[in-house]
N, C-alpha and C. Protein backbone atom coordinates (compact mmCIF):
# COMPACT_ATOMS: atom_id res chain seq x y z
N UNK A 1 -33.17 129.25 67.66
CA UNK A 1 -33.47 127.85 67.87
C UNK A 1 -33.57 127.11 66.54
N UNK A 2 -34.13 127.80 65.56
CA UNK A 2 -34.46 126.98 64.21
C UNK A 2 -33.48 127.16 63.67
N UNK A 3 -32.31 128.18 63.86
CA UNK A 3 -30.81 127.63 62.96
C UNK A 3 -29.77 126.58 63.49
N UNK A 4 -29.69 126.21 64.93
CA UNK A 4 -29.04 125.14 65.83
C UNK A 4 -29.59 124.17 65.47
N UNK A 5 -31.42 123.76 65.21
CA UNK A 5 -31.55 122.87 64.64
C UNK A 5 -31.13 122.05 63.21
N UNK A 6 -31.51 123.21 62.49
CA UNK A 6 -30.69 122.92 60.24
C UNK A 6 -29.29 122.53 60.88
N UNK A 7 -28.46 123.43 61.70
CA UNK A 7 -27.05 122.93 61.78
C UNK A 7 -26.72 121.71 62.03
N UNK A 8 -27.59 121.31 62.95
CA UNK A 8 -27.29 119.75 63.69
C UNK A 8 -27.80 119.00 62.62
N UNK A 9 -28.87 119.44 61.55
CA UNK A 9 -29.52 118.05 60.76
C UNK A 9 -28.14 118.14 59.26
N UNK A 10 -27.77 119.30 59.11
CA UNK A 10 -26.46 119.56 58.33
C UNK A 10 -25.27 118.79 58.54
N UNK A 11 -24.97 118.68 59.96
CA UNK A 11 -23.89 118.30 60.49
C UNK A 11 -24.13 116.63 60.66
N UNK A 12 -25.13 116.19 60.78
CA UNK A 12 -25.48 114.84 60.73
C UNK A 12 -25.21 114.21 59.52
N UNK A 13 -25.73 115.37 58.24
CA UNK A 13 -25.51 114.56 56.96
C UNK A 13 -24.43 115.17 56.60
N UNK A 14 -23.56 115.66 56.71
CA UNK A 14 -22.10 115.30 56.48
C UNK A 14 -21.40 114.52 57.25
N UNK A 15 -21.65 114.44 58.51
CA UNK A 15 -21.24 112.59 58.94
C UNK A 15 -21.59 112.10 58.52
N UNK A 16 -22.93 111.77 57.85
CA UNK A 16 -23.38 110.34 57.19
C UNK A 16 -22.32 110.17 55.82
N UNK A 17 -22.00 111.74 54.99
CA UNK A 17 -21.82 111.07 54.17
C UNK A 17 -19.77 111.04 53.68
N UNK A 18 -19.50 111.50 54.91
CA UNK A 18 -18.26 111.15 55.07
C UNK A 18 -17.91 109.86 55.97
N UNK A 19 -18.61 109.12 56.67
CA UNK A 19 -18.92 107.66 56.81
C UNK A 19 -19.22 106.83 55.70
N UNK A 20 -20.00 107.40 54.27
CA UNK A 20 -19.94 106.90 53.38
C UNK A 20 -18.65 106.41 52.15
N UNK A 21 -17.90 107.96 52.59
CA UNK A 21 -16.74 108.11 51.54
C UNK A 21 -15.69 106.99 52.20
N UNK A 22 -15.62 107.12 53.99
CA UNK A 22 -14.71 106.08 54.47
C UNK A 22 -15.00 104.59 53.97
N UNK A 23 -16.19 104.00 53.64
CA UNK A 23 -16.78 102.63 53.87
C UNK A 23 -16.30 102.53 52.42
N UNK A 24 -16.79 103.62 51.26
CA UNK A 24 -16.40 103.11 50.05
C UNK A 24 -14.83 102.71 49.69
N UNK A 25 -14.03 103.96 50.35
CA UNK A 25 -12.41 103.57 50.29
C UNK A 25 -12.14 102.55 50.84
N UNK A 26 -12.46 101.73 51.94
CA UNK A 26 -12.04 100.89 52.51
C UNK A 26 -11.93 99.74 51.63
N UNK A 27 -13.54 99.88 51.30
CA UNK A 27 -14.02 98.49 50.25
C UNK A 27 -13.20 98.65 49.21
N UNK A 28 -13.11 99.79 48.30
CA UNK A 28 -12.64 99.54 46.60
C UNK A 28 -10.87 99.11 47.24
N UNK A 29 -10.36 99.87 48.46
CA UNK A 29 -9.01 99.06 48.79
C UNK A 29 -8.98 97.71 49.30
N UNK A 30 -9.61 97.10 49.50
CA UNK A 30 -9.56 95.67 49.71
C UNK A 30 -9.49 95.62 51.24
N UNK A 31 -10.04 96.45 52.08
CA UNK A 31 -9.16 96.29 53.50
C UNK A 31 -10.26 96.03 54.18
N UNK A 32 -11.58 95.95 53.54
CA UNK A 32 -12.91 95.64 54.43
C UNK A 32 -13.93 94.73 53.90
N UNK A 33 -13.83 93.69 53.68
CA UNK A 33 -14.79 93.00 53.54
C UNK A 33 -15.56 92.20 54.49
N UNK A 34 -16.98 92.57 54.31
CA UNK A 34 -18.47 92.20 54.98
C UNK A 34 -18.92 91.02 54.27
N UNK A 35 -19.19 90.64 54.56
CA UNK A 35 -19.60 89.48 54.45
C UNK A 35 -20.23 88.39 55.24
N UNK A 36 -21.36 88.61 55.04
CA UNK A 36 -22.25 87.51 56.24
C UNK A 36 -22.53 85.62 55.74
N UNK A 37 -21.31 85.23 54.75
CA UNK A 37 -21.41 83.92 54.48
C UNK A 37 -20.82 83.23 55.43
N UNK A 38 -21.11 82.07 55.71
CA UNK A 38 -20.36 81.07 56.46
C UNK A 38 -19.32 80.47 55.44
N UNK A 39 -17.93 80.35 56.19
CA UNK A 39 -16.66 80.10 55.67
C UNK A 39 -16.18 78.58 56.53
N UNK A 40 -15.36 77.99 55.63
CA UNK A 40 -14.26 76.95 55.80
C UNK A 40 -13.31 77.30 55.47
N UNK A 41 -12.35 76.73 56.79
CA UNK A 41 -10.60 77.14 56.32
C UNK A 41 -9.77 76.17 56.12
N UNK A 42 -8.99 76.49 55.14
CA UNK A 42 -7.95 76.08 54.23
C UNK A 42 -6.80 76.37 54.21
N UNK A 43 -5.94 75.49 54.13
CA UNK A 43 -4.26 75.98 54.47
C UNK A 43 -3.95 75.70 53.10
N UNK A 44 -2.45 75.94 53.03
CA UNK A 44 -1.82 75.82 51.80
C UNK A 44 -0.22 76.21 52.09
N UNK A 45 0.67 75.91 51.68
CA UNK A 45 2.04 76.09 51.28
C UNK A 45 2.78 76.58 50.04
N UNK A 46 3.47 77.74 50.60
CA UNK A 46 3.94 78.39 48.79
C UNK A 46 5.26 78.53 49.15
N UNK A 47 5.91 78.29 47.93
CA UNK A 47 8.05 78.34 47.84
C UNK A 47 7.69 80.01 47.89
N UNK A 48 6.71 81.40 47.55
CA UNK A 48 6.94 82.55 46.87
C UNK A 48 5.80 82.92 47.01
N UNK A 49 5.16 83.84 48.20
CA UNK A 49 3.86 84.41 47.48
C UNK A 49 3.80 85.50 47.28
N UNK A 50 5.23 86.38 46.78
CA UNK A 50 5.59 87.72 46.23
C UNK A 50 4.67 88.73 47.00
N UNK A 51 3.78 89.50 46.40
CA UNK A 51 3.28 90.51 46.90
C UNK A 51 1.75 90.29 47.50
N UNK A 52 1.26 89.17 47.84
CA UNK A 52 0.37 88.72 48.30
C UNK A 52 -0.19 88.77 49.77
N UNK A 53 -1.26 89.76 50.26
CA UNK A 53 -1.88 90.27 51.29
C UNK A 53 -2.77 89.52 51.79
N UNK A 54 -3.16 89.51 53.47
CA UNK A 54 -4.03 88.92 53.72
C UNK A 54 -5.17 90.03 52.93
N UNK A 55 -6.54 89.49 53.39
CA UNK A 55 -7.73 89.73 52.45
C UNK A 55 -7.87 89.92 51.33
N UNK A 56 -6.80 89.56 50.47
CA UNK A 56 -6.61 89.37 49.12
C UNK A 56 -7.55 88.15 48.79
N UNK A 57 -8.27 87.93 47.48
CA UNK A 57 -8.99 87.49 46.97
C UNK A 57 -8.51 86.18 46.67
N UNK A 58 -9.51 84.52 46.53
CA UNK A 58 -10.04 83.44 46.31
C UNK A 58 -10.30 83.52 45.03
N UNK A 59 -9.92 83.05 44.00
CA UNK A 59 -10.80 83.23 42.47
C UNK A 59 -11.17 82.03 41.71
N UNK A 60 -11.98 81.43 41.54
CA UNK A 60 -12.17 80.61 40.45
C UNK A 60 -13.25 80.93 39.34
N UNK A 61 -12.58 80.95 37.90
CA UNK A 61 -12.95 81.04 37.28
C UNK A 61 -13.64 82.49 37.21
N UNK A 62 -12.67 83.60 37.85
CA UNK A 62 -12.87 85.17 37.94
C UNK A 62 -14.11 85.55 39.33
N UNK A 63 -13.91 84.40 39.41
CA UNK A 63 -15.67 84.53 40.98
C UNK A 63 -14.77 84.71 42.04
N UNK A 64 -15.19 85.49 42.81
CA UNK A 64 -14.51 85.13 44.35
C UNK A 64 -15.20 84.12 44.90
N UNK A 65 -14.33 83.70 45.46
CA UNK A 65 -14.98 82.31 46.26
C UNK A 65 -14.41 82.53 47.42
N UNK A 66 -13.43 83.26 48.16
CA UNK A 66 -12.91 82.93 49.49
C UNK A 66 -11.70 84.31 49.77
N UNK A 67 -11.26 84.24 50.70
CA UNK A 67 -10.31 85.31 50.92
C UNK A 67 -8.84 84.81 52.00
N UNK A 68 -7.69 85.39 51.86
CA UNK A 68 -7.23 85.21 52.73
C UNK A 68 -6.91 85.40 53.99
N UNK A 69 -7.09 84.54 54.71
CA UNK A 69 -7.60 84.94 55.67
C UNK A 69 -5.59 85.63 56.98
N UNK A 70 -4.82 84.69 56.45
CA UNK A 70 -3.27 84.76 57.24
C UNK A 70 -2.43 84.38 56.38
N UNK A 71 -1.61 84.74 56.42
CA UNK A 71 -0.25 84.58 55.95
C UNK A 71 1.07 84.51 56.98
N UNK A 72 1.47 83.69 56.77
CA UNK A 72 2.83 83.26 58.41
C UNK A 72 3.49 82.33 57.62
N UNK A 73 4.61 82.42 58.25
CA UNK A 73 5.96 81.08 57.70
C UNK A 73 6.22 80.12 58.65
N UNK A 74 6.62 78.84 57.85
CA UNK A 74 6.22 77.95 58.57
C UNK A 74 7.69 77.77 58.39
N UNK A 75 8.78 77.40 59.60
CA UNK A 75 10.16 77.16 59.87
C UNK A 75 10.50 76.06 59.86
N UNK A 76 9.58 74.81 59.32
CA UNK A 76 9.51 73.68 59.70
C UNK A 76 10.54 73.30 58.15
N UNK A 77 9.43 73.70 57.46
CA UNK A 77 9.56 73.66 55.66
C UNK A 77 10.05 74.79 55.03
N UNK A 78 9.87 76.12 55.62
CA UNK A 78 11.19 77.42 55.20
C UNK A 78 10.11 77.57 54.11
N UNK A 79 8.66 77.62 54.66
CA UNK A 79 7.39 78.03 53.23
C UNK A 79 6.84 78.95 53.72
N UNK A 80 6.04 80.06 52.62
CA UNK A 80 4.81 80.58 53.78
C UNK A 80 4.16 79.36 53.79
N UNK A 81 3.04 79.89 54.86
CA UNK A 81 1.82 79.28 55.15
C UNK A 81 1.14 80.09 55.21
N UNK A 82 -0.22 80.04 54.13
CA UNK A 82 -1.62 80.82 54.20
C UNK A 82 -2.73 80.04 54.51
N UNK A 83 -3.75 80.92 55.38
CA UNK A 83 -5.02 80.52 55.83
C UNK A 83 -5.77 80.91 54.78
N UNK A 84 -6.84 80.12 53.90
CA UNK A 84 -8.11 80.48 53.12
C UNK A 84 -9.28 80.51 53.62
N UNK A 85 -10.28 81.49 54.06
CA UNK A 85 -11.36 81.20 54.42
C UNK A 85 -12.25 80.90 53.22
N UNK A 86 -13.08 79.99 52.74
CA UNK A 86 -13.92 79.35 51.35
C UNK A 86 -15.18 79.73 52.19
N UNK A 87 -15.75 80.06 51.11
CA UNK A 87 -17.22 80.41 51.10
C UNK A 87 -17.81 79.49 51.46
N UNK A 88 -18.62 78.88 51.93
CA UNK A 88 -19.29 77.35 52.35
C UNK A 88 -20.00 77.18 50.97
N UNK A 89 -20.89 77.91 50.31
CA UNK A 89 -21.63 78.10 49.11
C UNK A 89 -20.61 77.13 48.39
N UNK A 90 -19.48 77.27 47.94
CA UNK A 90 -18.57 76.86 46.97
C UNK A 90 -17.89 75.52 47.82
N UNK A 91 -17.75 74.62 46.83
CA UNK A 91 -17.53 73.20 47.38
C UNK A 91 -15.75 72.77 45.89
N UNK A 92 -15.14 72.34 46.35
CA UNK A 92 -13.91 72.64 45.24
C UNK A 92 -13.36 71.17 46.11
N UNK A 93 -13.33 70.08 45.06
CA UNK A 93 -12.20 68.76 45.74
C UNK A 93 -11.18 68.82 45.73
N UNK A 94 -10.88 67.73 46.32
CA UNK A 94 -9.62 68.14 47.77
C UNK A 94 -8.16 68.08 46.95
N UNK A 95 -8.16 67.90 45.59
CA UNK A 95 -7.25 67.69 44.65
C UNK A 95 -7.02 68.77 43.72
N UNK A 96 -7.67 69.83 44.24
CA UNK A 96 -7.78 71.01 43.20
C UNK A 96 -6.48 71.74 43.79
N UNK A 97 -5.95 72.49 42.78
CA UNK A 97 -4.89 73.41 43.12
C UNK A 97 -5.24 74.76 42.84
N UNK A 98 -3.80 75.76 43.84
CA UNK A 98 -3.94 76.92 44.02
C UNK A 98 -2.48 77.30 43.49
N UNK A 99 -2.82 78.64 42.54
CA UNK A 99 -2.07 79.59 42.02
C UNK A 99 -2.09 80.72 42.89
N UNK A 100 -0.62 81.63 42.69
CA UNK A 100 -0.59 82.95 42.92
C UNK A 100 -0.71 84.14 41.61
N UNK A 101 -1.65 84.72 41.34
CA UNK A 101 -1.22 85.25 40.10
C UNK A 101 -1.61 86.41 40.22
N UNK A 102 -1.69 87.29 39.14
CA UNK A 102 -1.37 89.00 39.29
C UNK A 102 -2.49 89.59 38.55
N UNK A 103 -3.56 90.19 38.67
CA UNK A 103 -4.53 91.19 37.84
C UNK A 103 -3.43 91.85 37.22
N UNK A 104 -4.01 91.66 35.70
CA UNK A 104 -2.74 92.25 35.10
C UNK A 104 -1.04 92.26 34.82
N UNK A 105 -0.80 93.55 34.27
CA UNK A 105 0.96 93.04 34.31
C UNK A 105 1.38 93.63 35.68
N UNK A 106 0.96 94.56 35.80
CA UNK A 106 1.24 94.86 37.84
C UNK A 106 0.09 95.10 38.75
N UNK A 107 -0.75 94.56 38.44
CA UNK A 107 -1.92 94.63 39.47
C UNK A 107 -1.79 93.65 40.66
N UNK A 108 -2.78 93.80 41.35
CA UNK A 108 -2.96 93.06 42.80
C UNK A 108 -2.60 91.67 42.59
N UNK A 109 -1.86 90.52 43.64
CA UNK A 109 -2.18 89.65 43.27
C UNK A 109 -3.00 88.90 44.30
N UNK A 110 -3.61 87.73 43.78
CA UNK A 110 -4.84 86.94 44.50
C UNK A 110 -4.59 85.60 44.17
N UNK A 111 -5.33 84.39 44.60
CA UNK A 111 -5.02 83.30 44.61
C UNK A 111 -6.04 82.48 43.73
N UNK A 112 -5.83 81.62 42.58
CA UNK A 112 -6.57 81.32 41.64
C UNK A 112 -6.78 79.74 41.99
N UNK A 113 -7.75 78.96 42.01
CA UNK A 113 -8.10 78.00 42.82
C UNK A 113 -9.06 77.07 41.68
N UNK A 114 -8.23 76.02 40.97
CA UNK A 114 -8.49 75.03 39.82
C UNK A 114 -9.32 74.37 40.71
N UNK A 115 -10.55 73.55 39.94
CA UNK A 115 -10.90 72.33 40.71
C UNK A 115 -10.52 71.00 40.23
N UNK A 116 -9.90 70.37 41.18
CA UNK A 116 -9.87 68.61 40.34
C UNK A 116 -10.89 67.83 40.32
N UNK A 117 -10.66 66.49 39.93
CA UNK A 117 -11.75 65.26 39.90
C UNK A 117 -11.89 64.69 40.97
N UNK A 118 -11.33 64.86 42.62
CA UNK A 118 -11.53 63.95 43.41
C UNK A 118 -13.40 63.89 44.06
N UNK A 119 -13.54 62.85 44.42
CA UNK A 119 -14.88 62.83 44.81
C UNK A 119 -14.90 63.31 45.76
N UNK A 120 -14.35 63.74 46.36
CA UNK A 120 -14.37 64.12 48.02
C UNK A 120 -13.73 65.76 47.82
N UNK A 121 -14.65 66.57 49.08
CA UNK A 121 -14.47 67.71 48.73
C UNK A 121 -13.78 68.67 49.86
N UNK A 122 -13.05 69.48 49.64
CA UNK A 122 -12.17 70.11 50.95
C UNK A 122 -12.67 70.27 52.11
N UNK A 123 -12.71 70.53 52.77
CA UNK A 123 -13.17 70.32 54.20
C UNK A 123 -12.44 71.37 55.41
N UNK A 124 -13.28 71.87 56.28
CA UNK A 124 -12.87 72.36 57.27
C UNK A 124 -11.17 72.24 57.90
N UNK A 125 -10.29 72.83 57.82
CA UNK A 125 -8.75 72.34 58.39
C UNK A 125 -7.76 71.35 57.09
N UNK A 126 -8.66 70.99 56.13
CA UNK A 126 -7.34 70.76 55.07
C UNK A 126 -6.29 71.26 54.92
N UNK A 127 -5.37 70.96 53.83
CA UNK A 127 -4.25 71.36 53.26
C UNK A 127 -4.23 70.97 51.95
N UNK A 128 -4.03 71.71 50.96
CA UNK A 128 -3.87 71.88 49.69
C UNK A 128 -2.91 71.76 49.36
N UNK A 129 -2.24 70.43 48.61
CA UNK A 129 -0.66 70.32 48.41
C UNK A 129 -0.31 71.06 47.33
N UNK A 130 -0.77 70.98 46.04
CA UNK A 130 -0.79 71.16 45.03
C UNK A 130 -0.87 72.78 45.05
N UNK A 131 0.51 73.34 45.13
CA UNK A 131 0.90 75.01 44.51
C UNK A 131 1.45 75.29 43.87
N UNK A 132 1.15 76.42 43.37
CA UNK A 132 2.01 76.79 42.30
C UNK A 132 2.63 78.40 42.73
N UNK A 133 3.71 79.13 43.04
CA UNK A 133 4.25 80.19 43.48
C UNK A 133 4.03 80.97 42.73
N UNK A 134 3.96 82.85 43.12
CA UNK A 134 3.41 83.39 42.41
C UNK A 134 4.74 83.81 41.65
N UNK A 135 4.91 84.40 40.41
CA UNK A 135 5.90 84.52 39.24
C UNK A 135 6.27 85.93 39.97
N UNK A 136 7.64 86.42 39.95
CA UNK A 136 8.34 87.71 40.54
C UNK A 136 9.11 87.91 39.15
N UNK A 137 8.35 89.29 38.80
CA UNK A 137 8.92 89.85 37.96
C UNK A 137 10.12 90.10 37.57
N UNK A 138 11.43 90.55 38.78
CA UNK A 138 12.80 90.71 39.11
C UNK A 138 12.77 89.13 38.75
N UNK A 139 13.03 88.35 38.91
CA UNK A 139 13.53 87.63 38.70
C UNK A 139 13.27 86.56 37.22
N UNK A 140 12.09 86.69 36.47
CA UNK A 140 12.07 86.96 35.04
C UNK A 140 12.94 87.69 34.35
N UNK A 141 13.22 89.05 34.65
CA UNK A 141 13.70 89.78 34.02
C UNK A 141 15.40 89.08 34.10
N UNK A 142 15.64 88.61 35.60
CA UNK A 142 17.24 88.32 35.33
C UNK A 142 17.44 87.12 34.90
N UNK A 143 16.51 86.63 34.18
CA UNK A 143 16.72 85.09 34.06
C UNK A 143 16.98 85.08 32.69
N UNK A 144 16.10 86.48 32.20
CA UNK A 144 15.95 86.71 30.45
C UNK A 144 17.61 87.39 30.37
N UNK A 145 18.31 87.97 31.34
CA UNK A 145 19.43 88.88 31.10
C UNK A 145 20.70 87.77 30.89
N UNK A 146 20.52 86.94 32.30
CA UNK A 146 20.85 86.34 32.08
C UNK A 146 21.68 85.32 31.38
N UNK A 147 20.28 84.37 30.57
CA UNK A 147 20.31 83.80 29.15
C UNK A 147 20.86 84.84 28.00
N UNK A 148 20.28 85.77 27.27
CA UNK A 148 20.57 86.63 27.06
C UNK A 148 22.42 86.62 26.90
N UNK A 149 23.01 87.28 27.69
CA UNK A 149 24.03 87.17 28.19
C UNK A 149 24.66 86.12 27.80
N UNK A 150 24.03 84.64 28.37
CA UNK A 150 25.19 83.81 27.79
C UNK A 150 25.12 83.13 26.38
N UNK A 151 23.95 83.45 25.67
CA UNK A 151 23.47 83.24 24.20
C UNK A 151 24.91 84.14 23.49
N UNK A 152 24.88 85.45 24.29
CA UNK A 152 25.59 86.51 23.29
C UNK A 152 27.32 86.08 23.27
N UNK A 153 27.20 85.59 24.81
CA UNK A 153 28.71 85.03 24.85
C UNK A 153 29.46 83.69 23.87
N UNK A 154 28.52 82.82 23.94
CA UNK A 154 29.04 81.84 23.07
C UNK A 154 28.73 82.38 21.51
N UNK A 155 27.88 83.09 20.66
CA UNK A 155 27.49 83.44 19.72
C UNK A 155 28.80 83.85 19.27
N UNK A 156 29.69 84.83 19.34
CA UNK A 156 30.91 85.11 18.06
C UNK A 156 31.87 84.36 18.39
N UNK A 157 31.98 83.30 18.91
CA UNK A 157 33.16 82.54 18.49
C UNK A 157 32.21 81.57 17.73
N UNK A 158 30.82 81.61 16.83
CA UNK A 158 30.46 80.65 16.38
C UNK A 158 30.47 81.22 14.77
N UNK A 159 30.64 82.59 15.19
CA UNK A 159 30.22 83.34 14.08
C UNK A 159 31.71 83.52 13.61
N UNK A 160 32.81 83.71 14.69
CA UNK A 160 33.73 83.45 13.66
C UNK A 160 34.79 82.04 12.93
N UNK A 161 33.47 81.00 13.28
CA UNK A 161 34.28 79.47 12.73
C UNK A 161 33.62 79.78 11.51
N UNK A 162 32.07 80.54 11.71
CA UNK A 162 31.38 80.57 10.03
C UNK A 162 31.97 81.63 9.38
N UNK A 163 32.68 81.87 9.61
CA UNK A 163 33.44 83.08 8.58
C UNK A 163 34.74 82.42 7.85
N UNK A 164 35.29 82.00 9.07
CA UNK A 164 36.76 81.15 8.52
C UNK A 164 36.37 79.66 7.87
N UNK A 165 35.40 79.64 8.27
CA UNK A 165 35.09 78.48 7.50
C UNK A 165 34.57 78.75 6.01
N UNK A 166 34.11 79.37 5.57
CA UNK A 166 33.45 80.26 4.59
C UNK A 166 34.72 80.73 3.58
N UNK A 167 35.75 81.24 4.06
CA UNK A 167 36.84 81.97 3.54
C UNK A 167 37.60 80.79 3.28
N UNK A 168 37.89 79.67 3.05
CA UNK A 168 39.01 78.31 2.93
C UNK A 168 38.74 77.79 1.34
């Protein structure tokens, strides 16, 4: 009887603490956030929001302030469309803009959220005109190849007027 008991109080705390190991992975992956604040939602429109997840992070000024809440395309305008849920705590006017940008040179990306000067402050069901798309690496790179490319192309027929010109 007294070893069925240790087993069951054994077996309890390794559920507890493999319930623990699940809750921590969830959290440090971004796929669970708790949070008992009251939220306002926020729309927005992006030409590009590259690798950008719902529950991906709100940032101003490195704070979270909000999360995303959806991501869907809107066929109207050929944009996404993302839902922001805002912290109620955090108040940001209705003129402030939103970035897509990247922790790091390949880290996560999240949505960076300027505040403007308007007196009036976002509100439940807005829209945020003011975006900026998040930067896609592939396409930096071919823009630099690119240029690149056509720098190198016009370059020796310039180099050889300065030669013949040089030699006269």
């Amino acid at each position: 009887m007294e070893r069925s008991k240790n087993d069951i109080w054994v077996g309890l705390f390794v559920l507890a603490g493999l319930a623990a190991l699940v809750f921590l992975a969830l959290q440090s992956a971004n796929l669970l956030s708790l949070s008992f604040q009251r939220t306002y939602q926020v729309t927005a429109n992006f030409d590009n929001i590259g690798g950008l997840k719902p529950k991906s992070a709100v940032r101003s000024a490195g704070v979270v302030v909000g999360r995303v809440a959806d991501i869907g395309f809107d066929d109207q305008r050929f944009q996404a469309r993302i839902a922001l849920e805002m912290d109620t705590r955090f108040k940001f006017p209705k003129d402030s803009s939103l970035k897509i940008l990247t922790s790091g040179l390949l880290g996560e990306q999240y949505i960076g959220i300027e505040a403007g000067a308007d007196e009036k402050n976002l509100a439940d069901g807005d829209n945020v005109t003011l975006t900026q798309s998040a930067v896609v690496l592939e396409n930096l790179i071919s823009q630099f190849l690119y240029n690149s490319a056509a720098s190198n192309a016009s370059s020796p027929a310039e180099v050889g007027k300065g030669r013949s010109g040089g030699a006269k």
